[in-house]
PDB file of N, CA and C in Angstrom:
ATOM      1  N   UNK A   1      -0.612   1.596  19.704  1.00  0.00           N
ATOM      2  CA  UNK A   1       0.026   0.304  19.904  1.00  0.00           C
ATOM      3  C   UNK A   1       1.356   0.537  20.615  1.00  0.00           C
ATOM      4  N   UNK A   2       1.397  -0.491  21.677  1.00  0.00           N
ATOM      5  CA  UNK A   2       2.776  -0.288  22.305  1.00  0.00           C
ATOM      6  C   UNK A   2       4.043  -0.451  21.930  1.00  0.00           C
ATOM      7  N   UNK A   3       4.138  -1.795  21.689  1.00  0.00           N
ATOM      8  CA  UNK A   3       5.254  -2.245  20.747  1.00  0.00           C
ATOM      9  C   UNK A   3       4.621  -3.314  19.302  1.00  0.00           C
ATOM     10  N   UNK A   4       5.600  -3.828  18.305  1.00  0.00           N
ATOM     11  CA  UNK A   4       5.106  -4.412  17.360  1.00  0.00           C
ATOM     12  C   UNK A   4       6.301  -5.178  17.203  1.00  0.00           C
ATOM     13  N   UNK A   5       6.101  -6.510  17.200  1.00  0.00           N
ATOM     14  CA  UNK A   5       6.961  -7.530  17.201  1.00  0.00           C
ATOM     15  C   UNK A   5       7.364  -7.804  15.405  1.00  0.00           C
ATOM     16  N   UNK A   6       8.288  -7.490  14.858  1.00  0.00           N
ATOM     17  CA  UNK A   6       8.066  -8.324  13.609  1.00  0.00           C
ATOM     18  C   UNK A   6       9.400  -9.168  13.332  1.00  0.00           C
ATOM     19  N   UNK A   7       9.030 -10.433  13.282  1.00  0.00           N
ATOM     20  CA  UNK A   7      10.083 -11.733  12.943  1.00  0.00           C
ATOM     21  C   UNK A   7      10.003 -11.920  10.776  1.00  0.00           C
ATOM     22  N   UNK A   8      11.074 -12.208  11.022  1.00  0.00           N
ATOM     23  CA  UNK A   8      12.126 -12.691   9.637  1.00  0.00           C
ATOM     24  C   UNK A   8      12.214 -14.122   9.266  1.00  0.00           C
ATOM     25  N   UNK A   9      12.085 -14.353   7.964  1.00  0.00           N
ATOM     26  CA  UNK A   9      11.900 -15.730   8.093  1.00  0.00           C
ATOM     27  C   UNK A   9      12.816 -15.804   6.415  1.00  0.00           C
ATOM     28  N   UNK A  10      13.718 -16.668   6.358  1.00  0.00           N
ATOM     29  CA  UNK A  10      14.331 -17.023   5.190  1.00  0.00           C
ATOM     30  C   UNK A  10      15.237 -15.607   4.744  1.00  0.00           C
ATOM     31  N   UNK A  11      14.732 -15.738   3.496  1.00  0.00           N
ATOM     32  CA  UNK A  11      15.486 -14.455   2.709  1.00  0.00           C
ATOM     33  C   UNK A  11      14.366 -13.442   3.433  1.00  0.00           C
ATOM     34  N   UNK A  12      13.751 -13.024   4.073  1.00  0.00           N
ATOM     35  CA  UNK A  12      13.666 -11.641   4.679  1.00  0.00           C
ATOM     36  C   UNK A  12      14.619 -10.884   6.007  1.00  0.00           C
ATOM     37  N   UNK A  13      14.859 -12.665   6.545  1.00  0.00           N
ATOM     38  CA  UNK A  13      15.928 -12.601   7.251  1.00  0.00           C
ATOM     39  C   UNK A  13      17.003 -12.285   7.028  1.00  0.00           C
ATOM     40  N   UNK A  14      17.895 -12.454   5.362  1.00  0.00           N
ATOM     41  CA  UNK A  14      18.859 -12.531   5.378  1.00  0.00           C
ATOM     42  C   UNK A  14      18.559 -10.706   4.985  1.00  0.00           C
ATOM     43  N   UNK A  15      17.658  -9.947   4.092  1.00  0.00           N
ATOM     44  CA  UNK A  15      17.404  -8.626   3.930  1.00  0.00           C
ATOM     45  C   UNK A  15      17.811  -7.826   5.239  1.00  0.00           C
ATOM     46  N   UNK A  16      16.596  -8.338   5.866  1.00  0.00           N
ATOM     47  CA  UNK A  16      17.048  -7.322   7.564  1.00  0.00           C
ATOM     48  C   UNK A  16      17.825  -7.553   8.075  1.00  0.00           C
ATOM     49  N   UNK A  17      18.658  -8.457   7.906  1.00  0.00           N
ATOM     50  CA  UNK A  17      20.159  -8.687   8.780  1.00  0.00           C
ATOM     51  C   UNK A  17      19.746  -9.373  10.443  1.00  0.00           C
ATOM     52  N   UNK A  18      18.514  -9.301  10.503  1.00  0.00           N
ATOM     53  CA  UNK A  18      18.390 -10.338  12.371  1.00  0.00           C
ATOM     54  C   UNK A  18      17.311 -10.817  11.494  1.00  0.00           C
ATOM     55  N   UNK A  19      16.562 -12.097  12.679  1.00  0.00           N
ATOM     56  CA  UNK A  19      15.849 -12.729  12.427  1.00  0.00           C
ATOM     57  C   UNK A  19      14.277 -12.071  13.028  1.00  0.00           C
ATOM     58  N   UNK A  20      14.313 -11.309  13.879  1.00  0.00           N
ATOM     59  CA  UNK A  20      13.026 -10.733  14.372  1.00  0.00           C
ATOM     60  C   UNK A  20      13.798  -8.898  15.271  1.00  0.00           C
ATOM     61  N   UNK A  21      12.657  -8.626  15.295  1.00  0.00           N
ATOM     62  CA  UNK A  21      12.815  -6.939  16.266  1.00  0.00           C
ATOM     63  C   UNK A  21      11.774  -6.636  16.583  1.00  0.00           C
ATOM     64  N   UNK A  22      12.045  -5.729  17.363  1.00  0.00           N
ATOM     65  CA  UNK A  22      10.533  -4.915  18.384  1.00  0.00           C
ATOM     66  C   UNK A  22      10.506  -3.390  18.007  1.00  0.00           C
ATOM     67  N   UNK A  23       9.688  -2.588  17.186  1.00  0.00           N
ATOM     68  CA  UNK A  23       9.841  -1.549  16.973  1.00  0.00           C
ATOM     69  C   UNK A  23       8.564  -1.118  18.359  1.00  0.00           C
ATOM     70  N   UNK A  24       9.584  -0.172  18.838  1.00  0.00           N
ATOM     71  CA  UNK A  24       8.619   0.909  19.666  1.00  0.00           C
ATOM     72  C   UNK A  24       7.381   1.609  19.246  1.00  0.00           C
ATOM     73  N   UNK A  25       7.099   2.487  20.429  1.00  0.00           N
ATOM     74  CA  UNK A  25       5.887   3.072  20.115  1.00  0.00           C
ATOM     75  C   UNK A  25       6.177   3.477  19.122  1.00  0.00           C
ATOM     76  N   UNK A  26       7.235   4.653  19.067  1.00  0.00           N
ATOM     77  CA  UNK A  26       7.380   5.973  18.320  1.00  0.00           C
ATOM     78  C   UNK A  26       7.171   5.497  17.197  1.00  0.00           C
ATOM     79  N   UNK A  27       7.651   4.132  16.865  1.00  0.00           N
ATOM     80  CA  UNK A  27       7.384   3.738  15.363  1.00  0.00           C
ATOM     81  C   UNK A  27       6.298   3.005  14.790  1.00  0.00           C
ATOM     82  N   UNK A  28       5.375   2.154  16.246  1.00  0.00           N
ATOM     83  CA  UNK A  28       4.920   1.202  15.565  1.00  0.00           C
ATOM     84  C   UNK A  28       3.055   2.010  15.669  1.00  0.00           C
ATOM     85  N   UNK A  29       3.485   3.689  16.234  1.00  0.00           N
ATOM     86  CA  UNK A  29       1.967   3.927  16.338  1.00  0.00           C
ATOM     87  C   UNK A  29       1.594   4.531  14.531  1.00  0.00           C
ATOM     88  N   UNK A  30       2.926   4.481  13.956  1.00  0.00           N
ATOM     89  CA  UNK A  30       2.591   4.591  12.577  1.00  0.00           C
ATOM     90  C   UNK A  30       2.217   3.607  11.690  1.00  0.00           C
ATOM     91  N   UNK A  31       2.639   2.477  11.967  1.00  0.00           N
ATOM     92  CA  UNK A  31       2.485   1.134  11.225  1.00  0.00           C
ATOM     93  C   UNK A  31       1.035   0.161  11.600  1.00  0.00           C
ATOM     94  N   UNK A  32       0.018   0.980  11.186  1.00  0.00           N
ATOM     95  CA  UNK A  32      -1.195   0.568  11.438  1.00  0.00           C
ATOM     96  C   UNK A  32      -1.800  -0.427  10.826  1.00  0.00           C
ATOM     97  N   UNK A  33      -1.076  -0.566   8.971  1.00  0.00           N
ATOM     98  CA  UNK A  33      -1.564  -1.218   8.315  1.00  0.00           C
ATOM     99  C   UNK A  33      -0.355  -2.212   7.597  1.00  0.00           C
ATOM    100  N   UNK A  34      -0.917  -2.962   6.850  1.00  0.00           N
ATOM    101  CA  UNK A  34       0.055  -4.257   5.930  1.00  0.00           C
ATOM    102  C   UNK A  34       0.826  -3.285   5.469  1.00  0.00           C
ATOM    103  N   UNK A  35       0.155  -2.462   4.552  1.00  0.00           N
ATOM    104  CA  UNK A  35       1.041  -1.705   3.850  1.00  0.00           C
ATOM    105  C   UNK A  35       2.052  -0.676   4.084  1.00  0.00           C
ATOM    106  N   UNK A  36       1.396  -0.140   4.947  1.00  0.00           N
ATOM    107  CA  UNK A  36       2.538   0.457   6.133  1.00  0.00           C
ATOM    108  C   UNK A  36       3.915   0.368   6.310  1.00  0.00           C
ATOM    109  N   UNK A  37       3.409  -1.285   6.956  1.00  0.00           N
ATOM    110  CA  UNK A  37       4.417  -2.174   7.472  1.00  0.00           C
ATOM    111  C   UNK A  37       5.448  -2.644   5.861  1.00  0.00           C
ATOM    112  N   UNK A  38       4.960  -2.660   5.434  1.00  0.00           N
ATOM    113  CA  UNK A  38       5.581  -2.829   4.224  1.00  0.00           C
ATOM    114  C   UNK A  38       6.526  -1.875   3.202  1.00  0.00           C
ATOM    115  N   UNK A  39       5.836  -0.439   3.434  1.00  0.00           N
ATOM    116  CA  UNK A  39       6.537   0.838   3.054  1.00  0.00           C
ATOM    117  C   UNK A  39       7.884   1.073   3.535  1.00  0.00           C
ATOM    118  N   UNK A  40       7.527   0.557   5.177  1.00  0.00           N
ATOM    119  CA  UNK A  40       8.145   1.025   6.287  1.00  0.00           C
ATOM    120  C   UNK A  40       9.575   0.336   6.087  1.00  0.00           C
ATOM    121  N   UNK A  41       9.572  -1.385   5.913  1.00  0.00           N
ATOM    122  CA  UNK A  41      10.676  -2.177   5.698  1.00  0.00           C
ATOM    123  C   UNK A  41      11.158  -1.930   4.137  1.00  0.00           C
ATOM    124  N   UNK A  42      11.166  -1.607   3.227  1.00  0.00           N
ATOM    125  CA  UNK A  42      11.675  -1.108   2.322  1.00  0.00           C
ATOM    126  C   UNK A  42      12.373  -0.120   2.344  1.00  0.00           C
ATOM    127  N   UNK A  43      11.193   1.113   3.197  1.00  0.00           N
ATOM    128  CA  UNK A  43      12.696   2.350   3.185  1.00  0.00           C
ATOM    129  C   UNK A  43      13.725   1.821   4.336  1.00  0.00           C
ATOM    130  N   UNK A  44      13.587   1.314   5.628  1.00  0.00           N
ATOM    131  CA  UNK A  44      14.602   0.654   6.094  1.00  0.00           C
ATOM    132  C   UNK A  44      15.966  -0.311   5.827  1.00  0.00           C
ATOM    133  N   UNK A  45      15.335  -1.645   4.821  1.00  0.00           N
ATOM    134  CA  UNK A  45      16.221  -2.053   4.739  1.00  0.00           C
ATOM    135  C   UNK A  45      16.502  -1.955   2.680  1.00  0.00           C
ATOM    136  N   UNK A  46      15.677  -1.335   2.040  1.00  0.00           N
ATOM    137  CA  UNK A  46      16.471  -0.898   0.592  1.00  0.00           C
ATOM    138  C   UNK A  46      15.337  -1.771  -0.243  1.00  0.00           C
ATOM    139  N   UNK A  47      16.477  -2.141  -1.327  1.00  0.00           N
ATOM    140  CA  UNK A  47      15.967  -2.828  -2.796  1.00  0.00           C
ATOM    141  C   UNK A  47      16.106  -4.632  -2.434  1.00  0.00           C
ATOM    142  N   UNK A  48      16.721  -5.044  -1.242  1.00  0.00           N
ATOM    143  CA  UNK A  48      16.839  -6.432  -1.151  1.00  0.00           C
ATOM    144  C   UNK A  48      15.263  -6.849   0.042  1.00  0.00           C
ATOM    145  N   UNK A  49      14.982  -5.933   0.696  1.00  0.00           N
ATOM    146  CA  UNK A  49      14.006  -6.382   1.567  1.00  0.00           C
ATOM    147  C   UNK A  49      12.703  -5.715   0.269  1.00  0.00           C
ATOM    148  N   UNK A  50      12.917  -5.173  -0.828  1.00  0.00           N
ATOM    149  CA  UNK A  50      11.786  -4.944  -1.548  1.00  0.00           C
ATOM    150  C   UNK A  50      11.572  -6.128  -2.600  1.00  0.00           C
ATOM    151  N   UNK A  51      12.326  -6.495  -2.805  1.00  0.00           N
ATOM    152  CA  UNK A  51      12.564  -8.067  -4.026  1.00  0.00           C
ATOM    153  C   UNK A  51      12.125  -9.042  -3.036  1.00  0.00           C
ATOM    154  N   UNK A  52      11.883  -9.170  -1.383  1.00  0.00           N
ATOM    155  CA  UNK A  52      11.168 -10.239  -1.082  1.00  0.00           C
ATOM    156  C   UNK A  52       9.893 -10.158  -0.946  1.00  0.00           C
ATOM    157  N   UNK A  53       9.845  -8.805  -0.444  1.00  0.00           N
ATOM    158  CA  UNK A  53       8.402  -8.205  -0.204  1.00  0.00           C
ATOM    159  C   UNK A  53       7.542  -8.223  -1.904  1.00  0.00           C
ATOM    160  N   UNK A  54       8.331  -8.426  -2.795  1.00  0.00           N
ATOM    161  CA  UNK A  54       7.457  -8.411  -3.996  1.00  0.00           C
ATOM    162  C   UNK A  54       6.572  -9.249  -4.526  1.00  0.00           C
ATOM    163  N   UNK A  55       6.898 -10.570  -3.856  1.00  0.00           N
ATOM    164  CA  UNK A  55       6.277 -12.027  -4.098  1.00  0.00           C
ATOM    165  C   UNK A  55       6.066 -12.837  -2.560  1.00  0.00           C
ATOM    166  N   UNK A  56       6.358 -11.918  -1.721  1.00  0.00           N
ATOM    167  CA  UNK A  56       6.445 -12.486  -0.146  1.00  0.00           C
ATOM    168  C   UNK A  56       5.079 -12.519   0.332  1.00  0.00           C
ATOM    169  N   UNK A  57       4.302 -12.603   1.494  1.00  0.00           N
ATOM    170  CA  UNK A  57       3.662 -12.738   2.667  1.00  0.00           C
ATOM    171  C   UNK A  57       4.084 -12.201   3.769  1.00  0.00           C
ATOM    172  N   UNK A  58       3.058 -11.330   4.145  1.00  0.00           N
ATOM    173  CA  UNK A  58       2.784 -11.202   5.747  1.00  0.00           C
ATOM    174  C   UNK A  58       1.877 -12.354   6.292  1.00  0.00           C
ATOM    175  N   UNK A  59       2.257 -12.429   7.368  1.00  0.00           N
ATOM    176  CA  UNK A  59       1.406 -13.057   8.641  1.00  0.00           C
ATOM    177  C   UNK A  59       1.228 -12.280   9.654  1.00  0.00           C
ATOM    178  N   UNK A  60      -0.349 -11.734  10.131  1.00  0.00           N
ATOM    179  CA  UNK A  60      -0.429 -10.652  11.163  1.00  0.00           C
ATOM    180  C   UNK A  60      -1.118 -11.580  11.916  1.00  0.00           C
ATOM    181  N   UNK A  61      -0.556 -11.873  13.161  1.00  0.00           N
ATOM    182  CA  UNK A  61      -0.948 -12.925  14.678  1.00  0.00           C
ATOM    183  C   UNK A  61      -1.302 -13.926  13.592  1.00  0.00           C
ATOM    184  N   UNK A  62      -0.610 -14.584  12.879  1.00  0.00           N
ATOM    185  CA  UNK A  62      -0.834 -16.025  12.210  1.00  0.00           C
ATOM    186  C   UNK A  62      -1.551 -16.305  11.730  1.00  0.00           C
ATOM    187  N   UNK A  63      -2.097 -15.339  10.883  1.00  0.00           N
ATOM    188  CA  UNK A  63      -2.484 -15.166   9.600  1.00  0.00           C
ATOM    189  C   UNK A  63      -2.650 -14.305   8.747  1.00  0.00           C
ATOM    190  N   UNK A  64      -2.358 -15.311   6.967  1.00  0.00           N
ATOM    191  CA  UNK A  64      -1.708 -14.601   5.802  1.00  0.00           C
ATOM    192  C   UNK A  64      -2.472 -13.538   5.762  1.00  0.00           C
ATOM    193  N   UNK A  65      -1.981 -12.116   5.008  1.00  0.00           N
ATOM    194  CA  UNK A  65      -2.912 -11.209   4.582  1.00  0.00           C
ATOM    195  C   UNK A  65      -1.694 -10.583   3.504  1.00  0.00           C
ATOM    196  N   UNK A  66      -2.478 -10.436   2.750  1.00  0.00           N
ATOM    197  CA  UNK A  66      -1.860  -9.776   1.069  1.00  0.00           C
ATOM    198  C   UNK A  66      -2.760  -8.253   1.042  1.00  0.00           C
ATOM    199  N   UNK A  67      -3.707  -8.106   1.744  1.00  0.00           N
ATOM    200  CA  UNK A  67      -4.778  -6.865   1.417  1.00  0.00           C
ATOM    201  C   UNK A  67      -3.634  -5.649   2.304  1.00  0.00           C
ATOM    202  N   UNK A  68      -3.000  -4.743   1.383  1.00  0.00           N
ATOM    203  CA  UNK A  68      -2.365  -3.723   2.084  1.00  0.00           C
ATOM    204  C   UNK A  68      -3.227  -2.498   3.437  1.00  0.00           C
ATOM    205  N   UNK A  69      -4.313  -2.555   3.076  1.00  0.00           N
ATOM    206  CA  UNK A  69      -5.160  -2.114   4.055  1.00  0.00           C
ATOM    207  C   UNK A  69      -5.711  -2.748   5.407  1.00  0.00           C
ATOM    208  N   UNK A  70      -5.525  -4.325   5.542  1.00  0.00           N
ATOM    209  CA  UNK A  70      -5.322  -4.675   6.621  1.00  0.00           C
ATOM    210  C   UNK A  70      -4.787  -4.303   7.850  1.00  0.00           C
ATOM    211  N   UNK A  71      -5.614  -3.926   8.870  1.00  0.00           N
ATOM    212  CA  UNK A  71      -5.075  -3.897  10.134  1.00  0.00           C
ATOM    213  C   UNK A  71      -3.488  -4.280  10.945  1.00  0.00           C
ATOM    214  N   UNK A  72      -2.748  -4.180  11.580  1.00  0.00           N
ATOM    215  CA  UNK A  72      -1.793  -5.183  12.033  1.00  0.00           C
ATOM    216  C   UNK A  72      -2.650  -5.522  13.358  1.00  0.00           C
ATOM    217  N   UNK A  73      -1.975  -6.452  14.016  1.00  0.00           N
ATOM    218  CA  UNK A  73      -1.740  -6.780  14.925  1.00  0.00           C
ATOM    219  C   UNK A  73      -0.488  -6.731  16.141  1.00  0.00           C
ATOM    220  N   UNK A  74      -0.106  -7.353  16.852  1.00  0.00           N
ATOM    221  CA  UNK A  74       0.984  -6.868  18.158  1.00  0.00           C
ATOM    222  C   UNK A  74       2.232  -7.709  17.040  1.00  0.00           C
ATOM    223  N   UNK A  75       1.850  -8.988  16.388  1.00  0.00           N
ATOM    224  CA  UNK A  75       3.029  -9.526  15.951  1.00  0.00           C
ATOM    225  C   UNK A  75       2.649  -9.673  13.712  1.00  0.00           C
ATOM    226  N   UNK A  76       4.119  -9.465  13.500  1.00  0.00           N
ATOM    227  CA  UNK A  76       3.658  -9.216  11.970  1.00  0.00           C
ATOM    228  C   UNK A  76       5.035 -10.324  11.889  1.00  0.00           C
ATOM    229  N   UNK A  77       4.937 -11.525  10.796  1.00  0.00           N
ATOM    230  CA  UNK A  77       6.104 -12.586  10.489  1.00  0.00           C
ATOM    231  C   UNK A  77       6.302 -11.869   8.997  1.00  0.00           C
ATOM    232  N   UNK A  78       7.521 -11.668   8.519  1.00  0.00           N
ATOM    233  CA  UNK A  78       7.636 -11.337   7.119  1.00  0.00           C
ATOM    234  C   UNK A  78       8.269 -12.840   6.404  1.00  0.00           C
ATOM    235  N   UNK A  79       7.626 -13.570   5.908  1.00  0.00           N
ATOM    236  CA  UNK A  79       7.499 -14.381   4.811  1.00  0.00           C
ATOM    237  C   UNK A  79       8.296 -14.185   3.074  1.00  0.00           C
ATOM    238  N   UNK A  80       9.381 -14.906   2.594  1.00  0.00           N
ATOM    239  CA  UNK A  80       9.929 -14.878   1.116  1.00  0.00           C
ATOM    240  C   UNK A  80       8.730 -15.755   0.822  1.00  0.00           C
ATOM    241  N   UNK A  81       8.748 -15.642  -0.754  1.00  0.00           N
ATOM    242  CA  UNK A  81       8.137 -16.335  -1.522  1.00  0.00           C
ATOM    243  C   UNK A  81       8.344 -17.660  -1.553  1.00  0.00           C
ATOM    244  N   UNK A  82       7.286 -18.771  -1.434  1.00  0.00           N
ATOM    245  CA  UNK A  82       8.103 -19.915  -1.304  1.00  0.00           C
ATOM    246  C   UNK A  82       8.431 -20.727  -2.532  1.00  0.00           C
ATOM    247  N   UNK A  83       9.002 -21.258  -2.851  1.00  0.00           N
ATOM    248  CA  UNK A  83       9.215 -22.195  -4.389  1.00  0.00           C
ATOM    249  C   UNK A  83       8.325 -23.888  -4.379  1.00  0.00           C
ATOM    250  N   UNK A  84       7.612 -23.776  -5.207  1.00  0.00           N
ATOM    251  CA  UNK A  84       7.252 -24.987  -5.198  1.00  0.00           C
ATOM    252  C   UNK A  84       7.832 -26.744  -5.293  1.00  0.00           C
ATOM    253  N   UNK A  85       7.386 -27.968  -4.647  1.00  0.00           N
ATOM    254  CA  UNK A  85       8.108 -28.839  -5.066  1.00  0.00           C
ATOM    255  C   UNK A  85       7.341 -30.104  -4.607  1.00  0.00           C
TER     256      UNK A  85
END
């Protein structure tokens, strides 16, 4: 994979500090899967991007996937948990 788009949305946004980034090859030929992608933003951004990721959503090309073995796609949205109302 060439590049991997992944956008921020709410409190994942406020975790990673921007609202979206483009990780390169070098990084994104490792991030094959949900879980990956998920390992990956934890050791990056700590214990605050892991408290969203705990009850959060991915969206890979616009749509949800919770199965850590899932594929990615070119674009991954990281999703907080939402509160009901």
């Amino acid at each position: 994979m060439a590049e991997l788009l992944v956008r921020y949305f709410a409190a994942a946004a406020d975790a990673a500090g921007c609202e979206e980034e483009v990780l390169g090859a070098e990084q994104s030929d490792t991030l094959t899967t949900v879980g990956a992608v998920r390992a990956h933003l934890i050791a990056r951004y700590g214990e605050p991007m892991a408290r969203v990721l705990e009850n959060g959503s991915f969206l890979v090309d616009g749509v949800v996937q919770r199965d850590d073995a899932t594929p990615i796609g070119a674009r991954v949205d990281v999703l907080p948990p939402f509160a009901g109302g």
